[in-house]
Protein backbone atom coordinates (compact mmCIF):
# COMPACT_ATOMS: atom_id res chain seq x y z
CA UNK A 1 38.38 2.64 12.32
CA UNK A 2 36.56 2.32 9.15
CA UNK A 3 32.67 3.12 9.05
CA UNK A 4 30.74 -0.09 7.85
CA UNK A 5 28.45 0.53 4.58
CA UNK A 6 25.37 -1.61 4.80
CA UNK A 7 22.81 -2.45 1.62
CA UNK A 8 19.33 -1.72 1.28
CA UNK A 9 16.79 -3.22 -0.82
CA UNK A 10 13.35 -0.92 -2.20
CA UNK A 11 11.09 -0.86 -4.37
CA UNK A 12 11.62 0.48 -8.63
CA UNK A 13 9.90 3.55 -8.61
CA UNK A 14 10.56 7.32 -7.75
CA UNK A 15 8.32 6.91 -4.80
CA UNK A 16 10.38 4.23 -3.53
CA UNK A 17 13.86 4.39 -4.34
CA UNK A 18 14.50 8.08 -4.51
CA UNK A 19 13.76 9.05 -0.93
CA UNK A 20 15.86 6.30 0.68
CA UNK A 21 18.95 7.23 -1.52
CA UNK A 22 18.38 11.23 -0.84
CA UNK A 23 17.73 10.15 3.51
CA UNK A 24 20.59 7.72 2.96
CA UNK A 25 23.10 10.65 1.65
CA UNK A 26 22.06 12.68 4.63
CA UNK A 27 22.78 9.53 6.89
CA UNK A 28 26.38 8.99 5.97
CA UNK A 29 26.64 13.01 6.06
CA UNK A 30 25.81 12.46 9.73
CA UNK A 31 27.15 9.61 11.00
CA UNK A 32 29.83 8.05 8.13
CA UNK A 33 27.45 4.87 7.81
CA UNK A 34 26.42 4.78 3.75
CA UNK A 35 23.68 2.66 2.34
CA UNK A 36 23.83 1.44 -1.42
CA UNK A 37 20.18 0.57 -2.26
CA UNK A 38 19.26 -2.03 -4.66
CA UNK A 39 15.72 -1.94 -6.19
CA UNK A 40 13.03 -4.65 -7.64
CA UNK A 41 10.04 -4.33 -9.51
CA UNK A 42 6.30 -3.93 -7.95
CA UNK A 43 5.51 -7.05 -8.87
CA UNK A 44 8.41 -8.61 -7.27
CA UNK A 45 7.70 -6.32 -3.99
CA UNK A 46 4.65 -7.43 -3.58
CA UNK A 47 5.38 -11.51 -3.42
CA UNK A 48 9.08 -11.91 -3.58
CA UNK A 49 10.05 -14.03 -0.25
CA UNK A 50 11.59 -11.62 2.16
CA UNK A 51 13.49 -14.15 3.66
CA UNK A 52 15.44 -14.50 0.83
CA UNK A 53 16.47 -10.80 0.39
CA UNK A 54 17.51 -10.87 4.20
CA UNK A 55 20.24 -13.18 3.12
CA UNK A 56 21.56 -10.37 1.09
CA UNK A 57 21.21 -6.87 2.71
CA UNK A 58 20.69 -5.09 5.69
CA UNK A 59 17.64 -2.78 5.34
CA UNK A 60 14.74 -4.58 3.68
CA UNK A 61 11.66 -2.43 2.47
CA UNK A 62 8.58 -4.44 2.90
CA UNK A 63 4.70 -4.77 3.60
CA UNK A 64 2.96 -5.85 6.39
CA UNK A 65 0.99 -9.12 4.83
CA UNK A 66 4.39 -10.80 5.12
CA UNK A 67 5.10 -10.20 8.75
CA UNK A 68 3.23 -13.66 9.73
CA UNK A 69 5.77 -15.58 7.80
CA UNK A 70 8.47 -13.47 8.95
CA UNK A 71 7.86 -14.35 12.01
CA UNK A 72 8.25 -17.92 11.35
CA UNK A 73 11.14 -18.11 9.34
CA UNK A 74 13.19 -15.49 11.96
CA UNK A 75 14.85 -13.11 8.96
CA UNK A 76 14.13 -9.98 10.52
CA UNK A 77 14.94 -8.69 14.03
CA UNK A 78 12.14 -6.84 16.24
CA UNK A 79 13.51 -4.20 16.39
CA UNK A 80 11.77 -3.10 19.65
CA UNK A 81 14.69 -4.16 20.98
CA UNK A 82 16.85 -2.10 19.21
CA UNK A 83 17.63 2.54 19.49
CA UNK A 84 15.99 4.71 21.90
CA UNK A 85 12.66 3.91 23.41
CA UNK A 86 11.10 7.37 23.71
CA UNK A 87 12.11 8.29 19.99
CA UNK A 88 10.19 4.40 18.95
CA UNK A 89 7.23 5.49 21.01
CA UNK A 90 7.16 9.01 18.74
CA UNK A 91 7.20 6.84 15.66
CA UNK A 92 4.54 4.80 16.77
CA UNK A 93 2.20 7.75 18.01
CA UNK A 94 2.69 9.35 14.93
CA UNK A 95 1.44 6.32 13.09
CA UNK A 96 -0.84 7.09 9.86
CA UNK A 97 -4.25 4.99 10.50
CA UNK A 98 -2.82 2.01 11.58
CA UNK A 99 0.59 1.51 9.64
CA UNK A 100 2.84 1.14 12.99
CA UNK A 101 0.49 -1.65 14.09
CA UNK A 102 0.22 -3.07 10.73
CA UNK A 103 4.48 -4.15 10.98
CA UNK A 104 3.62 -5.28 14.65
CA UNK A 105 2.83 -8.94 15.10
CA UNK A 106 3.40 -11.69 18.05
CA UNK A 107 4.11 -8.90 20.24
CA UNK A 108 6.89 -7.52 18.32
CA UNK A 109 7.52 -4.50 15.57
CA UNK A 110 9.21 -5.87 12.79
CA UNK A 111 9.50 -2.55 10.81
CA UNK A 112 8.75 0.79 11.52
CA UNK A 113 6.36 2.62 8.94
CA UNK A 114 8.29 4.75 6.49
CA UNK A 115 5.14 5.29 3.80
CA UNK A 116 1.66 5.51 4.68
CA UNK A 117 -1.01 4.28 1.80
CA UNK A 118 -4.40 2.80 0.87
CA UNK A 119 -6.82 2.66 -1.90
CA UNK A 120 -7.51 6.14 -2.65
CA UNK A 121 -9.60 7.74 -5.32
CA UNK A 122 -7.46 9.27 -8.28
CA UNK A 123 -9.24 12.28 -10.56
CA UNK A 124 -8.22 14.37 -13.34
CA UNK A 125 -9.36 17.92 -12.67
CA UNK A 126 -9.60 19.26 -15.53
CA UNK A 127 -11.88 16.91 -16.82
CA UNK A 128 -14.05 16.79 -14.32
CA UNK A 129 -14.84 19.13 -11.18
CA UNK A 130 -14.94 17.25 -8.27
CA UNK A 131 -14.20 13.09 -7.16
CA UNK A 132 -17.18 11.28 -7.40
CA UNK A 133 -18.48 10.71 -3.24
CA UNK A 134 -20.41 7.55 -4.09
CA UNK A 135 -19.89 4.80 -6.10
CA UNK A 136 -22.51 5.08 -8.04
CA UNK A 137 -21.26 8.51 -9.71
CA UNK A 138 -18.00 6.03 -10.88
CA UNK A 139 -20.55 3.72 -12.25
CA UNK A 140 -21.90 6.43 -14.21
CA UNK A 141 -18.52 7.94 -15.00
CA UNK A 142 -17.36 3.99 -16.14
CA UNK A 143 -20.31 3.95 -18.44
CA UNK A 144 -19.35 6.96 -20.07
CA UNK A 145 -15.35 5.47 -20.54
CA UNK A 146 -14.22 7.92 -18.34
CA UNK A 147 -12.89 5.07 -15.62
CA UNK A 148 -10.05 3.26 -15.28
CA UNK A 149 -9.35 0.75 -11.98
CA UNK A 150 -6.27 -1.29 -11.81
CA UNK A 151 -6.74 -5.44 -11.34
CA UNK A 152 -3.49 -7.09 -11.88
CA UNK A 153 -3.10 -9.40 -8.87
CA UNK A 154 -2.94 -9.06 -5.98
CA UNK A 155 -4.84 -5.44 -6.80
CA UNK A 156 -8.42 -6.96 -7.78
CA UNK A 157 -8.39 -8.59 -4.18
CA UNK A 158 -7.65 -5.06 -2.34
CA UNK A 159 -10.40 -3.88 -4.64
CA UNK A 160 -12.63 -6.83 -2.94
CA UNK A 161 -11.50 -6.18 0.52
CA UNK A 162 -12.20 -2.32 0.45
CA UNK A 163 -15.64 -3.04 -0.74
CA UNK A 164 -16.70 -5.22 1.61
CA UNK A 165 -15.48 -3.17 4.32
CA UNK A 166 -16.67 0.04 2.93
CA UNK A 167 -19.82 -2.18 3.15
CA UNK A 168 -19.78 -2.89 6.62
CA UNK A 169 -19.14 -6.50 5.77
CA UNK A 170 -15.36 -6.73 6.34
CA UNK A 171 -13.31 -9.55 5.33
CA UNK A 172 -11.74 -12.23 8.07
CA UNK A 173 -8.59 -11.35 9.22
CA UNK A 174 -8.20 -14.86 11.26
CA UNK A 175 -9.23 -18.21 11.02
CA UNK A 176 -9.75 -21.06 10.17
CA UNK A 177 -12.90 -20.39 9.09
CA UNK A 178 -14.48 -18.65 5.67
CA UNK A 179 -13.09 -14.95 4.58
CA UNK A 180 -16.99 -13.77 4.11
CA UNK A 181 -20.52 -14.91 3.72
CA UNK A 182 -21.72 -16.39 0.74
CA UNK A 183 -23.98 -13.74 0.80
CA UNK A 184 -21.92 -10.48 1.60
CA UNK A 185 -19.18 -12.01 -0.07
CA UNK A 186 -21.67 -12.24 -3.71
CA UNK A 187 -23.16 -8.49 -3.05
CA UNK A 188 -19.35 -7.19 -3.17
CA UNK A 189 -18.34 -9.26 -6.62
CA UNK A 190 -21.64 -7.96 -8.25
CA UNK A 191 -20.88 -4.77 -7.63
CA UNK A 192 -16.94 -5.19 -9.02
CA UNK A 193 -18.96 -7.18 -11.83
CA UNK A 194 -20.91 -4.27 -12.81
CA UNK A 195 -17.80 -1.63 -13.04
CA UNK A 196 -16.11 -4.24 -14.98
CA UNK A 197 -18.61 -4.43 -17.76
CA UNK A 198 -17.81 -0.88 -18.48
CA UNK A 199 -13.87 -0.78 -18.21
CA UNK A 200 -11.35 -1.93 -20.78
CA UNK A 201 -10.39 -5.50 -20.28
CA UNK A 202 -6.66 -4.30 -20.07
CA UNK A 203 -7.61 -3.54 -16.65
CA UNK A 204 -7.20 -7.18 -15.65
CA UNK A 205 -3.36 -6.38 -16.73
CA UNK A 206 -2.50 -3.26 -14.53
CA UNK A 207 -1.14 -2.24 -11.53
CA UNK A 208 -1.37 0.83 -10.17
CA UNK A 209 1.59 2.57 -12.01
CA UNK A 210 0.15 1.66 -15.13
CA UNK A 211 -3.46 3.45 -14.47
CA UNK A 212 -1.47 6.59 -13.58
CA UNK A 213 0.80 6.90 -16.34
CA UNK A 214 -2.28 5.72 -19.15
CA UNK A 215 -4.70 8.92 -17.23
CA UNK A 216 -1.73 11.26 -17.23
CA UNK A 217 -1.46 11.07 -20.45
CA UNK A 218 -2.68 14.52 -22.17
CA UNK A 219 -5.17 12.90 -24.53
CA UNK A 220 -6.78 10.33 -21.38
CA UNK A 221 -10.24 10.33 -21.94
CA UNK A 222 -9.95 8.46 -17.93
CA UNK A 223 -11.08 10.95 -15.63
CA UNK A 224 -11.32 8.75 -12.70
CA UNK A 225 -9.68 5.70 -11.12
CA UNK A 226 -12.74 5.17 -8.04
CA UNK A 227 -9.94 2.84 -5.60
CA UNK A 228 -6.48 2.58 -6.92
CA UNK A 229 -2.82 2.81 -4.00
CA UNK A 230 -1.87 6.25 -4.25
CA UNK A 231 1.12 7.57 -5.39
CA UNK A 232 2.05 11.05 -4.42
CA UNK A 233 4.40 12.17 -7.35
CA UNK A 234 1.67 12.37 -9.81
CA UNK A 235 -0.05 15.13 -7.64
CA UNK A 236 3.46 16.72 -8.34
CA UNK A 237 3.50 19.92 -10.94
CA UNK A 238 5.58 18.33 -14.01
CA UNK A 239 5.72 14.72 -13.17
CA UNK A 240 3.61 14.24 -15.71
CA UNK A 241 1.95 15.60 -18.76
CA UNK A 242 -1.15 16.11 -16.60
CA UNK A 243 -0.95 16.59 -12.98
CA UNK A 244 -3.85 14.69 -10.82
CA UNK A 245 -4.97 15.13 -7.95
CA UNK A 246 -6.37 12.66 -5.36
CA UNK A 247 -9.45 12.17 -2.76
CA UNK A 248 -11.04 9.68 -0.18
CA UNK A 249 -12.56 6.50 -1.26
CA UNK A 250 -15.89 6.80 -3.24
CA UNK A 251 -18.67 5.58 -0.56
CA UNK A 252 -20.32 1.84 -1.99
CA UNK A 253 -21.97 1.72 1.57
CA UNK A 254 -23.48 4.48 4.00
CA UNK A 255 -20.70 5.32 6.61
CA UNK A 256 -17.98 7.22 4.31
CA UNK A 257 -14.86 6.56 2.61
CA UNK A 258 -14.27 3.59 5.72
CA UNK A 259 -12.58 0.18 5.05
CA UNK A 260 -9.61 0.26 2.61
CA UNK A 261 -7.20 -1.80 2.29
CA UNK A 262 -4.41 -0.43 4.30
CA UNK A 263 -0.63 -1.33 1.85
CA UNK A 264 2.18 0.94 2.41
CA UNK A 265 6.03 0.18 3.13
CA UNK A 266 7.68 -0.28 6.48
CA UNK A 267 11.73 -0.86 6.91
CA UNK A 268 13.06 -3.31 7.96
CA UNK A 269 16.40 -4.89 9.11
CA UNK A 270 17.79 -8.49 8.83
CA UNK A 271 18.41 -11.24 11.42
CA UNK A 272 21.31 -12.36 8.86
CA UNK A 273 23.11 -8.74 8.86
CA UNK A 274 26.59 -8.16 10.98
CA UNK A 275 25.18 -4.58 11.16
CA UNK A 276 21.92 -5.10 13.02
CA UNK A 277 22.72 -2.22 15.48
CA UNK A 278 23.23 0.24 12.94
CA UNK A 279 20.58 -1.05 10.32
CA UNK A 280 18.41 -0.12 13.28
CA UNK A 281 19.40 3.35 14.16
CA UNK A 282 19.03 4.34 10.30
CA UNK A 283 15.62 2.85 10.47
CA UNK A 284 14.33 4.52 13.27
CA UNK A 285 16.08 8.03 11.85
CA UNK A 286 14.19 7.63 9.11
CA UNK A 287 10.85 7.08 10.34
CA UNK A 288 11.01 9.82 12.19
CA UNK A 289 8.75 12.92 12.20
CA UNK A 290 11.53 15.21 11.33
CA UNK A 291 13.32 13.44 8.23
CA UNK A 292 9.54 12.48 7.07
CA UNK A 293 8.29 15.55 7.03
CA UNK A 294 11.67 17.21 5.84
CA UNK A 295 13.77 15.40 3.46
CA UNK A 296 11.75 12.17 3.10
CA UNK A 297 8.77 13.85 1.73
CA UNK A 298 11.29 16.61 -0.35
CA UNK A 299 12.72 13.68 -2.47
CA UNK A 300 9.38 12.44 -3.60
CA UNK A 301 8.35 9.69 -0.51
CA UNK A 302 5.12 9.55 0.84
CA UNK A 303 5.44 9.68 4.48
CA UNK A 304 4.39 7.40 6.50
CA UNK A 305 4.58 9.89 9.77
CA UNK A 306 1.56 12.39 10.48
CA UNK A 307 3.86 15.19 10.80
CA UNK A 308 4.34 14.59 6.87
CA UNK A 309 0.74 14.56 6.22
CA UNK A 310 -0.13 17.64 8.31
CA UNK A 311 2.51 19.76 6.97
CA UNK A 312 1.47 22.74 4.84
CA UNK A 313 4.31 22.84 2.62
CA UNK A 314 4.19 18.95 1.97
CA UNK A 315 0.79 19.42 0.70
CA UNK A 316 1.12 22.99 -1.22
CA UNK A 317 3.78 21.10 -3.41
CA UNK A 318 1.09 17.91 -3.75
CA UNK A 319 -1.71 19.63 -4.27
CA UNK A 320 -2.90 18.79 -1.09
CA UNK A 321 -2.54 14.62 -1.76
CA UNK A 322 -2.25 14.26 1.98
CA UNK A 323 -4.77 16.27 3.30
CA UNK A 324 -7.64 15.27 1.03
CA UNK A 325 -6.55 11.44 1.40
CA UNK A 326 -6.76 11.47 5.31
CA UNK A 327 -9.93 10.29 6.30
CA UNK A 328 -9.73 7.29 4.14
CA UNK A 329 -6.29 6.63 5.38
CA UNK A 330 -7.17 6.61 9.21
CA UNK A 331 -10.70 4.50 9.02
CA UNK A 332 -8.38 1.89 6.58
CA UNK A 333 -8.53 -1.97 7.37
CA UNK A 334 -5.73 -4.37 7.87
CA UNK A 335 -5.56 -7.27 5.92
CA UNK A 336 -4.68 -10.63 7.49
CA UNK A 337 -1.17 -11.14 7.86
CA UNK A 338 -0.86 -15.26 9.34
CA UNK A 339 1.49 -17.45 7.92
CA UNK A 340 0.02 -18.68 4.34
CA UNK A 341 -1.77 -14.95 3.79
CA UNK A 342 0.69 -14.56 0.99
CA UNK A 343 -0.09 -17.61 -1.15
CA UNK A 344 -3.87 -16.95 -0.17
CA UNK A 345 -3.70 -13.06 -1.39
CA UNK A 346 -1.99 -14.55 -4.64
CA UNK A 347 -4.80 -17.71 -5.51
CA UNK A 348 -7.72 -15.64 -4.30
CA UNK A 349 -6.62 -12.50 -6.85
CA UNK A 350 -6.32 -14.91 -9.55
CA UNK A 351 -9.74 -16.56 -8.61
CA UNK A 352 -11.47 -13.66 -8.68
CA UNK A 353 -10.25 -12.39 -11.51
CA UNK A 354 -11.32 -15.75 -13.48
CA UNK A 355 -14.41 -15.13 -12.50
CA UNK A 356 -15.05 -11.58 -13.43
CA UNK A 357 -14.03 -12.60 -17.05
CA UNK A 358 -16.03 -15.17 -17.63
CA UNK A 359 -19.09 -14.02 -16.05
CA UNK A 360 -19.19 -16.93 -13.51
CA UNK A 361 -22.02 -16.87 -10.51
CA UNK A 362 -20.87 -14.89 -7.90
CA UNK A 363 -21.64 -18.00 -5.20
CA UNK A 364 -19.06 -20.28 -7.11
CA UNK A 365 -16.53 -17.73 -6.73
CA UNK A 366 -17.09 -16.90 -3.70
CA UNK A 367 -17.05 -20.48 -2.06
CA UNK A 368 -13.80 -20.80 -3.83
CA UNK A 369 -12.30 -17.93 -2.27
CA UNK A 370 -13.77 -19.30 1.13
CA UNK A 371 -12.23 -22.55 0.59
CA UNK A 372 -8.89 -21.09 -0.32
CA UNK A 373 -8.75 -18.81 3.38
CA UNK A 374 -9.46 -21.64 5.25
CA UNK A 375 -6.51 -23.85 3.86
CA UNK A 376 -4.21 -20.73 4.39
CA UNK A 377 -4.29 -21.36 7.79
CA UNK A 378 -3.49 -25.35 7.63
């Protein structure tokens, strides 16, 4: 009897789609299951409904801020109910910071975490010695035009939430009620306010692809992107004109590189395919310690399993990406994730972004923002 072949749907970049077709290759080596994968922009992964990809492939790659109106609209199995319990638990306890609990809402796991990230600090060492520890160092740097941060939504509101939890003022994850003080809430855009008088206004326009390949260029003047998603392959000798390397968070507050906002991928597998069982084995396979570690991280992926991050070899050939990125990775903060997040994270970027451009007061902003959170939850 024939072997089905199931789709997959990732995300358009080397980081994304080139692991899953190099894992998937493996996969069909092992078991005569093969996965075609599909691909869609960053922009598209970051707000296109998943519940209308599940209509259309097996394997979904997704965040966690959609897995409150996952829930609701049933597209995705838990697949807690799915492969061999012992070999889930070993995903889970191999979790990055909290990416396995991030896909786990309503008492179920809707995708196990193949990619660990959060805002990270980006440098060029060659232009300058060491990542700035404290954000005041970027604000020097930024005064200089050495600094580049990207703000294309949603990335100006991750920059927001990292702040105020780096601040010890962390955003609301529930509701109804406000997503911060007036007052906390005005101390974090002041300080955004005050990097953004000294950046180029293109910022506004890029994501975090776009920062890397402007500073790897080999005339960038940028020799440091403060919080910015990290993307492994540009640690990578000949990715780029210039290779970069990466560090924890910049410290705007006095307890470390704490609070980012945790993003990442996790995989996922539809409530609409007529392959759930086998969807779900490949998931779990790949989320494993071994493949992460192995050929996950070999094809350019970031893993989203500690035994990827702790690996020597993994970091040798990233110049240590992993290693130096830990601590800000394990003390990172999970955004809300209800039903109505997703417009929210959308409306609030665009908000704040409005009013970092035209110099608005903080407090109008801010109530805005407030007033947008609590009608997320309505």
């Amino acid at each position: 009897m024939s072997r089905p072949r199931l789709k997959g749907m990732t995300w358009s970049h080397p980081r994304g789609y080139e692991p899953m077709a190099a894992c998937s290759k493996l996969w069909e080596e092992k078991t005569g299951i093969g996965i075609d994968w599909d691909r869609r922009s960053l922009q598209d992964f970051e707000s296109y409904p998943v519940a209308d990809l599940a209509r259309q492939y097996d394997l979904i790659v997704i965040d966690h801020p959609h897995v409150g109106e996952i829930t609701a609209q049933d597209c995705l199995v838990p697949l807690d109910r799915y492969g061999d319990s012992d070999k889930r638990q070993a995903v889970a306890e191999g979790s990055v910071g909290g990416s396995h609990e991030s896909y786990c809402w309503d008492s179920h796991q809707w995708a196990y975490p193949i990619d660990a990230a959060a805002q990270i600090q980006a440098y060029r060492p060659d232009l300058i010695g060491e990542a700035p520890t404290h954000f005041n160092e970027v604000l020097e740097l930024a005064e200089a035009g050495r600094v580049l941060i990207p703000m294309r939504p949603p990335h100006s509101l991750m920059t927001f939430f990292t702040l105020s939890a780096n601040l010890a003022t962390p955003c609301a994850t529930h509701g109804p009620g406000g997503l911060i003080s007036v007052e906390d809430g005005t101390a974090v855009f002041e300080l955004i306010a005050r990097l953004m008088r000294h950046v180029p206004a293109e910022c506004y326009d890029m994501d975090p692809i776009a920062v890397f390949e402007e500073m790897c260029k080999a005339e960038s003047p940028i020799a440091c992107v403060p919080l910015i998603y990290g993307y492994v392959n540009y640690g990578m000798a000949e990715f780029r004109p210039k290779r970069l390397s990466f560090a924890d968070i910049p410290a705007a507050g006095g307890n470390g590189p704490t609070g980012s906002a945790l993003g990442g991928t996790g995989i996922a597998v539809s409530a609409f395919s007529e392959h759930v069982p086998e969807a779900a084995d490949f998931a779990l396979w790949i989320a494993g310690g071994d493949v992460q570690r192995g050929p996950f991280a070999a094809a350019g992926g970031q893993p989203g399993h500690a035994d990827g991050w702790q690996d020597e070899a993994v970091n040798e050939a990233t110049s240590g990406f992993y290693r130096n990125t830990r601590r800000t990775l394990d003390g990172a903060w999970i955004r809300p994730r209800h039903k109505g997040y997703m417009a929210f994270q959308a409306a609030a970027s665009e908000r704040l972004n409005e009013g970092l451009r035209k110099g608005e007061p903080a407090q109008s902003v801010i109530g805005d923002i407030n007033a947008l959170f609590a009608k997320s939850f309505e």
